[in-house]
C-alpha atoms as a PDB file:
ATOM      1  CA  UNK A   1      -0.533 -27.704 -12.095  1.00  0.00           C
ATOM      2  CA  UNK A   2       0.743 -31.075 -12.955  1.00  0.00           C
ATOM      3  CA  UNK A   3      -3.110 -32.456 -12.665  1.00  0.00           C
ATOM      4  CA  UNK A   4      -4.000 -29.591 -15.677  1.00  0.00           C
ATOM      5  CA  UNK A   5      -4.624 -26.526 -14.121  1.00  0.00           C
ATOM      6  CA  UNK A   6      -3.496 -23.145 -15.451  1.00  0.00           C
ATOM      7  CA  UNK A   7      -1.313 -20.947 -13.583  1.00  0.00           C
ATOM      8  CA  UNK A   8      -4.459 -18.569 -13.327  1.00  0.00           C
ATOM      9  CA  UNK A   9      -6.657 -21.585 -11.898  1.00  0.00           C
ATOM     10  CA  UNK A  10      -3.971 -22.645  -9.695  1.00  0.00           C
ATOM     11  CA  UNK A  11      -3.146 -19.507  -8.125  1.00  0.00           C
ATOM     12  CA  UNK A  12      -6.711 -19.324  -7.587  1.00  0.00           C
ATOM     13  CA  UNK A  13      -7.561 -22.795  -6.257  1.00  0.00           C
ATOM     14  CA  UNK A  14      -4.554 -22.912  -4.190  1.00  0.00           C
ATOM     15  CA  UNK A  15      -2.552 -19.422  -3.374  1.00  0.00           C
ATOM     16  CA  UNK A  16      -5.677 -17.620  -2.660  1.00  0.00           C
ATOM     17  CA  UNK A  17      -7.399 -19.427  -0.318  1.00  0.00           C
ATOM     18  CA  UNK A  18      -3.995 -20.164   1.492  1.00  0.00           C
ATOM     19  CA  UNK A  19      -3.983 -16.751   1.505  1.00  0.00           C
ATOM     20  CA  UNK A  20      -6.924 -15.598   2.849  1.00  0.00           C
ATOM     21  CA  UNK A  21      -6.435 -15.697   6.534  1.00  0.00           C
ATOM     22  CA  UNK A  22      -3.685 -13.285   6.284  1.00  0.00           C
ATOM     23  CA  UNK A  23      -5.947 -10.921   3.716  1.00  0.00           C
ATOM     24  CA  UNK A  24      -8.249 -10.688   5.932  1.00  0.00           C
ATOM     25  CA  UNK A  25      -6.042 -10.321   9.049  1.00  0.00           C
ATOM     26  CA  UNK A  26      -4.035  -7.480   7.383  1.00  0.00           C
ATOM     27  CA  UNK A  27      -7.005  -5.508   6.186  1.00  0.00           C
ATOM     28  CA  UNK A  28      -8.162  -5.465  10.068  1.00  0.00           C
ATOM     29  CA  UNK A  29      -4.978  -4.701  11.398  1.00  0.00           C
ATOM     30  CA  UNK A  30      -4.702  -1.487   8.494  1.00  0.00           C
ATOM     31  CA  UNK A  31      -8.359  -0.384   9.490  1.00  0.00           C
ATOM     32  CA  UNK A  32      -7.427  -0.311  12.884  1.00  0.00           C
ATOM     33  CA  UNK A  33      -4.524   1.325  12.652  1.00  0.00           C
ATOM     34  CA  UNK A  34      -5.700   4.112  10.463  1.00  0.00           C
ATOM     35  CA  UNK A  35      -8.722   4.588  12.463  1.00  0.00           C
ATOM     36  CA  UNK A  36      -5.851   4.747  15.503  1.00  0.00           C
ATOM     37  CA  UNK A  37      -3.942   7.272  13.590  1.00  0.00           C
ATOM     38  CA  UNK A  38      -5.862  10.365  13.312  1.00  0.00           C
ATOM     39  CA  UNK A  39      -3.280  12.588  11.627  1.00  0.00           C
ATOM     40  CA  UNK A  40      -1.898  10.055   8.971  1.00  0.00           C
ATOM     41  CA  UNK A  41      -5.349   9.659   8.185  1.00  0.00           C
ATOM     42  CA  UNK A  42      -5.778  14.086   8.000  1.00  0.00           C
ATOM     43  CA  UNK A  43      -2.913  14.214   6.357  1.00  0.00           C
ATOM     44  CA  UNK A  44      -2.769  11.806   3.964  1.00  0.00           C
ATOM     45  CA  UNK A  45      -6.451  12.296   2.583  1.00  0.00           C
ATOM     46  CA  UNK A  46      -6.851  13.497  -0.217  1.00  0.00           C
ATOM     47  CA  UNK A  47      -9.642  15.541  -2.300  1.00  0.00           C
ATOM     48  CA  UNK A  48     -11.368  12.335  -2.842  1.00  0.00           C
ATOM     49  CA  UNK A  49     -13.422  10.201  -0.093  1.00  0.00           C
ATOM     50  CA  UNK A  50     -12.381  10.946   2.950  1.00  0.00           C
ATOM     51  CA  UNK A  51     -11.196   8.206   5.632  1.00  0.00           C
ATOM     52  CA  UNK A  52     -13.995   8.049   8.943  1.00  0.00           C
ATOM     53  CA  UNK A  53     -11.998   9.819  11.437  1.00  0.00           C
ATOM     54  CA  UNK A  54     -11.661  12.295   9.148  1.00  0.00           C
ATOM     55  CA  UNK A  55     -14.897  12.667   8.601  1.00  0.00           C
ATOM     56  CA  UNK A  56     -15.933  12.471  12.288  1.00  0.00           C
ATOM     57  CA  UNK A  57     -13.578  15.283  12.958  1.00  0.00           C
ATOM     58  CA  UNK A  58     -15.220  17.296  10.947  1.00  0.00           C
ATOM     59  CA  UNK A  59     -18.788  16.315  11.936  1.00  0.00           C
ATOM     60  CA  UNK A  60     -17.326  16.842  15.651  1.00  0.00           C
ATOM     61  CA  UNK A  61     -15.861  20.833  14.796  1.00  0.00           C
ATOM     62  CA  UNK A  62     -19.315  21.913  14.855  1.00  0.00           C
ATOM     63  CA  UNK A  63     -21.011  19.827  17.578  1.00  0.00           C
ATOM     64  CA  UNK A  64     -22.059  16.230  18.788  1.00  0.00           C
ATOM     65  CA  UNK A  65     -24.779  15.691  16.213  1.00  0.00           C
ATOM     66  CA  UNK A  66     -27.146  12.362  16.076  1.00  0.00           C
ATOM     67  CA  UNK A  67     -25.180  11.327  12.915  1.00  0.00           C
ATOM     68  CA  UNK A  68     -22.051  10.769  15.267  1.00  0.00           C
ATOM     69  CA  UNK A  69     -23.633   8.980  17.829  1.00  0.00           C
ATOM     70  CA  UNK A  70     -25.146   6.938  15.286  1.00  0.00           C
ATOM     71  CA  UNK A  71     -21.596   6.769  13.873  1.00  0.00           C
ATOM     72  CA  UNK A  72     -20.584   5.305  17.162  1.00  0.00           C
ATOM     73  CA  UNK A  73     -23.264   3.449  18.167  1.00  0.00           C
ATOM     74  CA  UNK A  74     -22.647   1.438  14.352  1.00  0.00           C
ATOM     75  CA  UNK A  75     -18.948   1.216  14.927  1.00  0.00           C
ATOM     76  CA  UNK A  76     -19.397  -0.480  18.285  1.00  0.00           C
ATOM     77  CA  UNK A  77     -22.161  -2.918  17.318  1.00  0.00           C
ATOM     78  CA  UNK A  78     -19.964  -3.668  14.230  1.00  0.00           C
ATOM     79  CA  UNK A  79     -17.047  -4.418  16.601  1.00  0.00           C
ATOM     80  CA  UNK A  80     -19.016  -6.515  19.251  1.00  0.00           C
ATOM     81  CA  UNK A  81     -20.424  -8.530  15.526  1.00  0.00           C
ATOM     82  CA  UNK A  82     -16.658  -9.107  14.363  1.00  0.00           C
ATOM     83  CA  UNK A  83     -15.531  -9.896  18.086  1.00  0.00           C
ATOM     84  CA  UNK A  84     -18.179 -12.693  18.207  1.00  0.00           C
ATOM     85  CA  UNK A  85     -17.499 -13.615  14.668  1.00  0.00           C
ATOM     86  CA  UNK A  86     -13.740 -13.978  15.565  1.00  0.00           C
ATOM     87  CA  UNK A  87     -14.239 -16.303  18.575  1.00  0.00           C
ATOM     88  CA  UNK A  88     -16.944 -18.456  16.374  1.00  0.00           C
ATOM     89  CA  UNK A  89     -14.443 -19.280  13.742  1.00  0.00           C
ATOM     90  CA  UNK A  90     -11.654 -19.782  16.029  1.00  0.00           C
ATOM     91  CA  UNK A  91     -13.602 -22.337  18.515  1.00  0.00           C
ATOM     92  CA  UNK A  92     -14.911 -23.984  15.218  1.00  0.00           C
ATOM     93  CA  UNK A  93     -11.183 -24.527  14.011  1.00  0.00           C
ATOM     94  CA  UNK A  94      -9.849 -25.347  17.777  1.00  0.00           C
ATOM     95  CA  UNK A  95     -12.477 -27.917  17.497  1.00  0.00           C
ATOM     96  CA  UNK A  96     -11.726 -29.155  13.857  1.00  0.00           C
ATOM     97  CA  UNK A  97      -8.369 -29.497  15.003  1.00  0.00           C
ATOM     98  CA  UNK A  98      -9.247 -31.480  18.060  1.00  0.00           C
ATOM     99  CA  UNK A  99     -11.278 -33.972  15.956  1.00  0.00           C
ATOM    100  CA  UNK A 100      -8.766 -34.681  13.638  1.00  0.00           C
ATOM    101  CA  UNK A 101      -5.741 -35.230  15.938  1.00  0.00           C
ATOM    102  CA  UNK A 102      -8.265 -37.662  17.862  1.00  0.00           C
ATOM    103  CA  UNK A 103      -9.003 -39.548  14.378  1.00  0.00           C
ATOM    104  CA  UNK A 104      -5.201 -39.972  13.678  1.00  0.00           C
ATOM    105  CA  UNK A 105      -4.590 -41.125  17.348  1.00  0.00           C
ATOM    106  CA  UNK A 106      -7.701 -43.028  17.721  1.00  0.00           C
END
C-alpha cells in the first residue's frame, strides 16, 4: 500500500493469491468430506439443489441406471484428472524450489 495501491487492490494483488493454495485446498477437503458424509449431506439438504450423494441415493432407490454408472465412471476420471493435476503442480514447485536454492548456493 505504501507504493499506491488501495486496500481493495492490495488485498487483491497480495492476500488473494497468498491465499489461494489454502482456497483451493479447503474446498477439496469440504467436497470430500461431504461426499464422505452421506447423512449430513441428507440431512442438511434442503428444498433447493440437492448435494450428489443425495442425488445418487435417490437415483440408486429405484435401480442401477446408466446415469449412475455414468455418474461414477465421471467421478473417477475426474479424480484420476485432479490426482495427476496434483502431482504436476507439486513436481513443478519441488523443482522451482530446487532451482532456486541451487542459484543462491551456486
Amino acid at each position: 500500500m505504501d507504493l499506491g495501491s488501495t486496500n481493495i487492490g492490495a488485498i487483491l494483488r497480495v492476500v488473494v493469491p497468498a491465499l489461494r493454495p489454502a482456497i483451493l485446498g479447503s474446498a477439496f477437503i469440504v467436497f470430500v468430506l461431504s461426499f464422505d458424509d452421506f447423512v449430513t449431506s441428507y440431512f442438511v439438504s434442503g428444498n433447493g439443489v440437492a448435494p450428489l450423494p443425495v442425488v445418487i441415493y435417490s437415483l440408486i432407490r429405484y435401480g442401477v441406471t446408466p446415469e449412475i454408472n455414468a455418474i461414477g465412471t465421471v467421478m473417477l476420471a475426474l479424480t484420476l484428472v485432479l490426482m495427476a493435476l496434483a502431482l504436476l503442480v507439486a513436481g513443478r514447485a519441488y523443482r522451482g524450489l530446487r532451482n532456486l536454492i541451487g542459484e543462491q548456493h551456486g
